[in-house]
N, C-alpha and C. Protein backbone atom coordinates (compact mmCIF):
# COMPACT_ATOMS: atom_id res chain seq x y z
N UNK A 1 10.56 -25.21 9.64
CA UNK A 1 9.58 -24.54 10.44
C UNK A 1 9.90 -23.06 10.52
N UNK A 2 8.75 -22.53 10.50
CA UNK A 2 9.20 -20.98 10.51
C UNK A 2 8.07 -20.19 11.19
N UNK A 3 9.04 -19.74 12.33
CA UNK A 3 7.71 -18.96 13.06
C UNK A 3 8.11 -17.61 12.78
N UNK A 4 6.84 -16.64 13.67
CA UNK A 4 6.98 -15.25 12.99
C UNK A 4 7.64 -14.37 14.10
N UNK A 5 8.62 -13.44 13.57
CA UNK A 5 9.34 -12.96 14.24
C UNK A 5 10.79 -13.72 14.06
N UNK A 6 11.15 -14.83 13.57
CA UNK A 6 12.38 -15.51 13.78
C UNK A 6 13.20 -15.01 12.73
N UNK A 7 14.95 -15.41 12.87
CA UNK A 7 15.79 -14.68 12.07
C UNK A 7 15.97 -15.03 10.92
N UNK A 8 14.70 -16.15 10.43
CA UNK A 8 15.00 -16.68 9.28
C UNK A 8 15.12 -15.59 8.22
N UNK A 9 15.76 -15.67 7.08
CA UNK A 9 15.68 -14.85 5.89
C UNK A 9 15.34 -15.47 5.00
N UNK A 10 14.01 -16.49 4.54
CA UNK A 10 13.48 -16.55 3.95
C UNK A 10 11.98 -16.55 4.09
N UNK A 11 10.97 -16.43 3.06
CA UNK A 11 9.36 -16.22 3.41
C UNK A 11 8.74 -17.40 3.62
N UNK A 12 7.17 -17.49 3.99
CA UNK A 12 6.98 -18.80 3.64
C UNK A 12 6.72 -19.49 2.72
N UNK A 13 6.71 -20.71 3.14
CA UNK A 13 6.57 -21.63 1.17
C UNK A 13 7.95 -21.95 0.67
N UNK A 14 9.17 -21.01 0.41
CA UNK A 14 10.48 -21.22 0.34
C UNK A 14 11.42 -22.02 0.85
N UNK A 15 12.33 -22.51 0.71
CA UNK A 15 13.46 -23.21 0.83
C UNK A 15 14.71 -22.47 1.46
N UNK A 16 15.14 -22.01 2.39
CA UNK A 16 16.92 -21.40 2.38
C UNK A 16 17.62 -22.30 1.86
N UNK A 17 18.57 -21.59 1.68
CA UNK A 17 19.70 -22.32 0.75
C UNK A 17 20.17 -23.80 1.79
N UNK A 18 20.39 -23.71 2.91
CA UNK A 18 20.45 -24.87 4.10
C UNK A 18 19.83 -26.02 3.93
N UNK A 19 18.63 -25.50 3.73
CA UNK A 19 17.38 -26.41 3.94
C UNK A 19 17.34 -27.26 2.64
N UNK A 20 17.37 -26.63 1.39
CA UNK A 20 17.83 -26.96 -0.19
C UNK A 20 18.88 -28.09 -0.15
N UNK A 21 20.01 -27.69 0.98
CA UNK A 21 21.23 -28.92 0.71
C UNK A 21 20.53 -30.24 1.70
N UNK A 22 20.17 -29.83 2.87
CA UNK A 22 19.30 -30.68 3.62
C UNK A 22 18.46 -31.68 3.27
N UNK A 23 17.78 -31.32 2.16
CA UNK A 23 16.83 -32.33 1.58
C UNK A 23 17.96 -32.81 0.71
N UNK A 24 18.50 -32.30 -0.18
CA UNK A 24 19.55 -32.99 -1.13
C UNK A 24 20.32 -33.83 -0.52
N UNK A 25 20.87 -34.00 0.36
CA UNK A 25 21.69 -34.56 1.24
C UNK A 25 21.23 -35.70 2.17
N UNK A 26 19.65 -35.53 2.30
CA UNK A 26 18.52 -36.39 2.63
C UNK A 26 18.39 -37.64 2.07
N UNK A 27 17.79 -36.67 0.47
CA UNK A 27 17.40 -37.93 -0.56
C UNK A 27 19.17 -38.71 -0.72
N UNK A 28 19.62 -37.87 -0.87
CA UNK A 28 21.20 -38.80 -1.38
C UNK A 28 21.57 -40.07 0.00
N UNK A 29 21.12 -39.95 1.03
CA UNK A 29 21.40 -40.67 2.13
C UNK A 29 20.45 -41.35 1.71
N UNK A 30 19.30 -41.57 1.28
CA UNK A 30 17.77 -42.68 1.30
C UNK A 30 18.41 -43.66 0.32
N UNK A 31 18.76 -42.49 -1.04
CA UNK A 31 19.61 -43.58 -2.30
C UNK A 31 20.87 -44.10 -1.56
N UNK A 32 21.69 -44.20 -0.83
CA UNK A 32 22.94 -44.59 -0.47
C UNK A 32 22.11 -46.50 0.61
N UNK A 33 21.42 -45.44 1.20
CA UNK A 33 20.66 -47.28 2.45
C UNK A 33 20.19 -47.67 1.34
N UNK A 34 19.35 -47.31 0.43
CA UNK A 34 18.68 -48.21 -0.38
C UNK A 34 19.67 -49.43 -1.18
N UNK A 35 20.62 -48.50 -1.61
CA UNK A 35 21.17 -49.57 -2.31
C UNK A 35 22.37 -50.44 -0.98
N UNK A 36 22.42 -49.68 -0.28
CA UNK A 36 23.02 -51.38 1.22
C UNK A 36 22.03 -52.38 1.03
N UNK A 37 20.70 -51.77 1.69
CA UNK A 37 19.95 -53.10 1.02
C UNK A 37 19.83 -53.90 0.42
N UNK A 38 19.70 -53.57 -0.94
CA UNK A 38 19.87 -54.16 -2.16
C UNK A 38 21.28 -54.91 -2.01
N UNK A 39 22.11 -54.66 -2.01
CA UNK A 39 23.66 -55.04 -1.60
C UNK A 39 23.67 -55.73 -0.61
N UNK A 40 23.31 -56.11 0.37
CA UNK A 40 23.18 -57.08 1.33
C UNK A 40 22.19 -58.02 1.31
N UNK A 41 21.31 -57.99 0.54
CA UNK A 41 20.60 -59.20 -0.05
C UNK A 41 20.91 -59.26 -1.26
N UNK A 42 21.53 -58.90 -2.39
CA UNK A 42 22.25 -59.60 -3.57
C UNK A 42 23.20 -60.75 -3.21
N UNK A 43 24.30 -60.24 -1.92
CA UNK A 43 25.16 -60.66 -1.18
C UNK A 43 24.58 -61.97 -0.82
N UNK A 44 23.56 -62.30 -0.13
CA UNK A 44 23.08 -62.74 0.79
C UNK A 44 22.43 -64.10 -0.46
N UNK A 45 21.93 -63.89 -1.12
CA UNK A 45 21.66 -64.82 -2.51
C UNK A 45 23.08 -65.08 -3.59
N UNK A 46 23.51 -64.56 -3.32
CA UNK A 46 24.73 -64.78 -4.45
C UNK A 46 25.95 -65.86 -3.61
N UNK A 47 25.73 -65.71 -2.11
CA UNK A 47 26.95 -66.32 -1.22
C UNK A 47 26.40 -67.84 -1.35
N UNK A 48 24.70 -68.00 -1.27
CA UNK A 48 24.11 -69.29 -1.23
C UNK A 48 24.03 -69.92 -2.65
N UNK A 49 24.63 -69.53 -3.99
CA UNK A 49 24.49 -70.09 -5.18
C UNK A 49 25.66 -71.00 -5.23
N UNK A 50 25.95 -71.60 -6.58
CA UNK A 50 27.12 -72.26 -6.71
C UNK A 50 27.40 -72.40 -8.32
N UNK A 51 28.37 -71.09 -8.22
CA UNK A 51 28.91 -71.33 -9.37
C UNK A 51 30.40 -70.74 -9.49
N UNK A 52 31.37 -70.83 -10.62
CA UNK A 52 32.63 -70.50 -10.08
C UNK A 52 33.19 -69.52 -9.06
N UNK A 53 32.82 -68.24 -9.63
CA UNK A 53 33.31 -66.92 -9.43
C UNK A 53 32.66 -66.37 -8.23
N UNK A 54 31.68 -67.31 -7.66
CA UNK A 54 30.96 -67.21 -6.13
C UNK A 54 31.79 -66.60 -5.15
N UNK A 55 32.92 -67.05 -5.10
CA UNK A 55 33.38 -66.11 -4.00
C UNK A 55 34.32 -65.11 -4.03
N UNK A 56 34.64 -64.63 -5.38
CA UNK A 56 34.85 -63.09 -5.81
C UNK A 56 33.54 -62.43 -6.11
N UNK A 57 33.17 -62.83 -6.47
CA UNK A 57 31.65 -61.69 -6.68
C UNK A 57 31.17 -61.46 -4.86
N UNK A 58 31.27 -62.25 -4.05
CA UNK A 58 30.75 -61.88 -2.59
C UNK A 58 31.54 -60.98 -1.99
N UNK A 59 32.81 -61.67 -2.73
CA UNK A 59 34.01 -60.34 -2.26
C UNK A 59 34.13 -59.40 -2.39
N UNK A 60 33.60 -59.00 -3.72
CA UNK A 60 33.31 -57.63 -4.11
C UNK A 60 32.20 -56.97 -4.41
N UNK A 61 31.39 -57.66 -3.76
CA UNK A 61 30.15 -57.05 -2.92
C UNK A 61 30.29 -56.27 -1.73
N UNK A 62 30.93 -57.33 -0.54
CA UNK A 62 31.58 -56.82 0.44
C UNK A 62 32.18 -55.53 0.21
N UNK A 63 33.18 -55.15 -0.43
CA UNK A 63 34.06 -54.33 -0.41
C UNK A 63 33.10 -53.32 -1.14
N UNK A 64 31.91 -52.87 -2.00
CA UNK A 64 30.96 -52.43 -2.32
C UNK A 64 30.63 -51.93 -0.96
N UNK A 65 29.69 -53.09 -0.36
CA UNK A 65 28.97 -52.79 1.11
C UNK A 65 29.53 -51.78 1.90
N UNK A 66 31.07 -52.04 2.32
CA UNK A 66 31.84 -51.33 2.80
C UNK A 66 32.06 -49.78 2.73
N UNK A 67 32.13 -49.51 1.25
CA UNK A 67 31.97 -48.09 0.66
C UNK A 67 30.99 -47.69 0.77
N UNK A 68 29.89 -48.49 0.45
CA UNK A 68 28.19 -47.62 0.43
C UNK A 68 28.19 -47.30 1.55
N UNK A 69 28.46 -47.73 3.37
CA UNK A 69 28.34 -47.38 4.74
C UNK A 69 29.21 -46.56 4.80
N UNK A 70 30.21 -46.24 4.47
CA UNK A 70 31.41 -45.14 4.75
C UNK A 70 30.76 -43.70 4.36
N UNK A 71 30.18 -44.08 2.77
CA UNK A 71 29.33 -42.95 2.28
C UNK A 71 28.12 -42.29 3.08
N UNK A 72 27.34 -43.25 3.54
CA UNK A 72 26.41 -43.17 4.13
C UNK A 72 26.33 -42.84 5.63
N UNK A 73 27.83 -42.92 6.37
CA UNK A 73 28.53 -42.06 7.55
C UNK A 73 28.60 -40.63 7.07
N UNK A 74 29.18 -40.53 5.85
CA UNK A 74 29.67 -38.96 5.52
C UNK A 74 28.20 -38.43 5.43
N UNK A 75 27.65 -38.76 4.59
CA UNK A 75 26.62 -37.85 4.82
C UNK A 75 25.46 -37.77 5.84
N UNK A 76 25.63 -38.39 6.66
CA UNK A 76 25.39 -38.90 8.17
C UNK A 76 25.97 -37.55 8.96
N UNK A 77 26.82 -37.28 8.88
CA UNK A 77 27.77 -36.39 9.45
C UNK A 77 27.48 -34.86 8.54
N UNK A 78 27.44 -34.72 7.29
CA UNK A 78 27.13 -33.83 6.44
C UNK A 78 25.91 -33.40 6.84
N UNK A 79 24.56 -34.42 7.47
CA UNK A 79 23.78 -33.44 7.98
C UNK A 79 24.04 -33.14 8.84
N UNK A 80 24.20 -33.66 10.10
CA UNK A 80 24.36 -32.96 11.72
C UNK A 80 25.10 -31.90 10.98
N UNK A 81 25.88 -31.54 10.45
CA UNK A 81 26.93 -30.47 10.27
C UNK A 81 25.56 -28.89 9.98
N UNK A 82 24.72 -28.86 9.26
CA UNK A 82 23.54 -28.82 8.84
C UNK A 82 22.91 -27.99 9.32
N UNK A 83 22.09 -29.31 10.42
CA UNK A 83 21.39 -29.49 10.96
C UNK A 83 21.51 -29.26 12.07
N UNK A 84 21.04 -28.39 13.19
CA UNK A 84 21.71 -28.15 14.41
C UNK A 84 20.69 -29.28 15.23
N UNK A 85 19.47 -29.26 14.88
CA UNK A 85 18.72 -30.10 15.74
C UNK A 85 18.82 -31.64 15.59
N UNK A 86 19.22 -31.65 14.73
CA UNK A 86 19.44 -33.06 14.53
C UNK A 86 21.04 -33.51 14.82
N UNK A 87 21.62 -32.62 14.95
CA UNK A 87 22.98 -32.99 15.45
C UNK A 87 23.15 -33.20 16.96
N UNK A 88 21.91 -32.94 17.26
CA UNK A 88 21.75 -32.70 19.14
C UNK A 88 21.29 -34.14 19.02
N UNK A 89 20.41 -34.90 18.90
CA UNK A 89 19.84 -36.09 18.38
C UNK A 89 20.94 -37.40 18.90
N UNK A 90 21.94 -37.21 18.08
CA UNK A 90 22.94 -37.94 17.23
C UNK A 90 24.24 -37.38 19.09
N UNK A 91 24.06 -36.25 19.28
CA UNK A 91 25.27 -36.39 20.58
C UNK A 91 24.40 -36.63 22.02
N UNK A 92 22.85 -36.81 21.73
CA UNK A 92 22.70 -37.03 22.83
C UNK A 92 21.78 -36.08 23.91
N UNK A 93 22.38 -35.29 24.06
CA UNK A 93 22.55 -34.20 25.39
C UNK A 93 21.86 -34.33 26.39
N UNK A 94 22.26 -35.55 27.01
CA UNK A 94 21.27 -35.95 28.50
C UNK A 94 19.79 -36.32 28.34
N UNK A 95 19.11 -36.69 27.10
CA UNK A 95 17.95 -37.05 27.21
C UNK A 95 17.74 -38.92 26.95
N UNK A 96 19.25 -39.32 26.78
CA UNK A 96 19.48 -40.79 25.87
C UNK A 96 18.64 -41.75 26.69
N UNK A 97 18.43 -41.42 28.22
CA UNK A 97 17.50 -42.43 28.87
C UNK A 97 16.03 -42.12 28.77
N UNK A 98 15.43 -40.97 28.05
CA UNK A 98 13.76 -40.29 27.71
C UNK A 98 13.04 -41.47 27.80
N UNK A 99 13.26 -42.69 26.34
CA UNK A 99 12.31 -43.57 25.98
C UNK A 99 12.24 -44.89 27.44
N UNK A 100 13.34 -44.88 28.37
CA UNK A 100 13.36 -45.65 29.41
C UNK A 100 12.72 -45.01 30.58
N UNK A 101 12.61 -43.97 30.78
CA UNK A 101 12.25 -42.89 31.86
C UNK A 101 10.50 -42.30 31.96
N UNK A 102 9.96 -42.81 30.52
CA UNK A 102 8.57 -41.92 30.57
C UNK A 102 8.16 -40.80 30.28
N UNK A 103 9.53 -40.41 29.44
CA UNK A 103 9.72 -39.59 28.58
C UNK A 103 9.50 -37.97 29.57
N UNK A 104 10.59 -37.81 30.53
CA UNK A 104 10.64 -37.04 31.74
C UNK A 104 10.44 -35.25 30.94
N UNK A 105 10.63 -35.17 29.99
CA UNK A 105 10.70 -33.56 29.17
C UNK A 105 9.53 -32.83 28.99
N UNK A 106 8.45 -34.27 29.33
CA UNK A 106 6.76 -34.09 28.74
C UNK A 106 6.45 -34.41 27.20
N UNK A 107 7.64 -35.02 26.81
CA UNK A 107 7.74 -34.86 25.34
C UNK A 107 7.04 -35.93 24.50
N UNK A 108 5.71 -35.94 24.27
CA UNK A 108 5.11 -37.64 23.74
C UNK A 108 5.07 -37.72 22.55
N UNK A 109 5.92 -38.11 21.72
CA UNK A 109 5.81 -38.94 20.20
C UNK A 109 4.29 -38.54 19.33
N UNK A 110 3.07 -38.91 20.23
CA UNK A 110 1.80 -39.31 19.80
C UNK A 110 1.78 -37.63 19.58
N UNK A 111 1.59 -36.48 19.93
CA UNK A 111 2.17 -35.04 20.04
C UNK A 111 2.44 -34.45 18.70
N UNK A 112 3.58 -34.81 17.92
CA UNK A 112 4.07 -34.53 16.87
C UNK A 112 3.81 -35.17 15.42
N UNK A 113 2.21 -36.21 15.75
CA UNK A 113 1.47 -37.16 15.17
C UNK A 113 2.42 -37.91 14.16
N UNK A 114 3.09 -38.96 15.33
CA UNK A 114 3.38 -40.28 14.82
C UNK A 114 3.74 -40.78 16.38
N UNK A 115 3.55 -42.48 16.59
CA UNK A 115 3.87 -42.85 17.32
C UNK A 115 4.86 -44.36 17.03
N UNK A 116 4.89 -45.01 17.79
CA UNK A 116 6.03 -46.08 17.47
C UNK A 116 5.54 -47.74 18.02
């Protein structure tokens, strides 16, 4: 978002270099869940088959699974690092009861056209 007057140093239509790793770092997090998915239902069909090696292949799925979420922390963390607004998100800052409260900020979902 870029309003006028702000310290951004780039024009509109453009990318900053931030914003460039942001999306990169985005899509690389979408490919990282995608394939948990995939990995937890391969898992999930491969544990219910029966054939020898059934429970090394689940095993090392698992240990797969394991890495893909570790990855998918880091760059979890790689954005907030980023991202200042979205790192506020992720710690919180006194709004964690909003969706229980009636959303006390004035802040309505339907607003920023999407709702839930």
């Amino acid at each position: 978002m870029c309003g006028t007057g702000s310290d951004h140093s780039h024009s509109h239509g453009t990318l900053s270099d931030a914003e460039k790793a942001l999306a990169d770092l985005r899509n690389d997090l979408t490919e990282v869940l995608g394939l948990i998915n995939k990995l937890e239902y391969q898992k999930a069909v491969i544990s219910g088959s029966d054939f020898p090696a059934v429970g090394e292949v689940v095993h090392t799925l698992e240990h797969l699974l394991e890495d893909e979420k570790e990855h998918a922390a880091i760059l979890i963390e790689l954005i907030a690092e980023i991202d200042v607004a979205q790192r506020e998100k992720f710690e919180g800052n006194g709004d964690e009861d909003e969706h229980e409260h009636g959303h006390e900020h004035g802040h309505e979902h339907a607003a920023h056209g999407h709702a839930h």
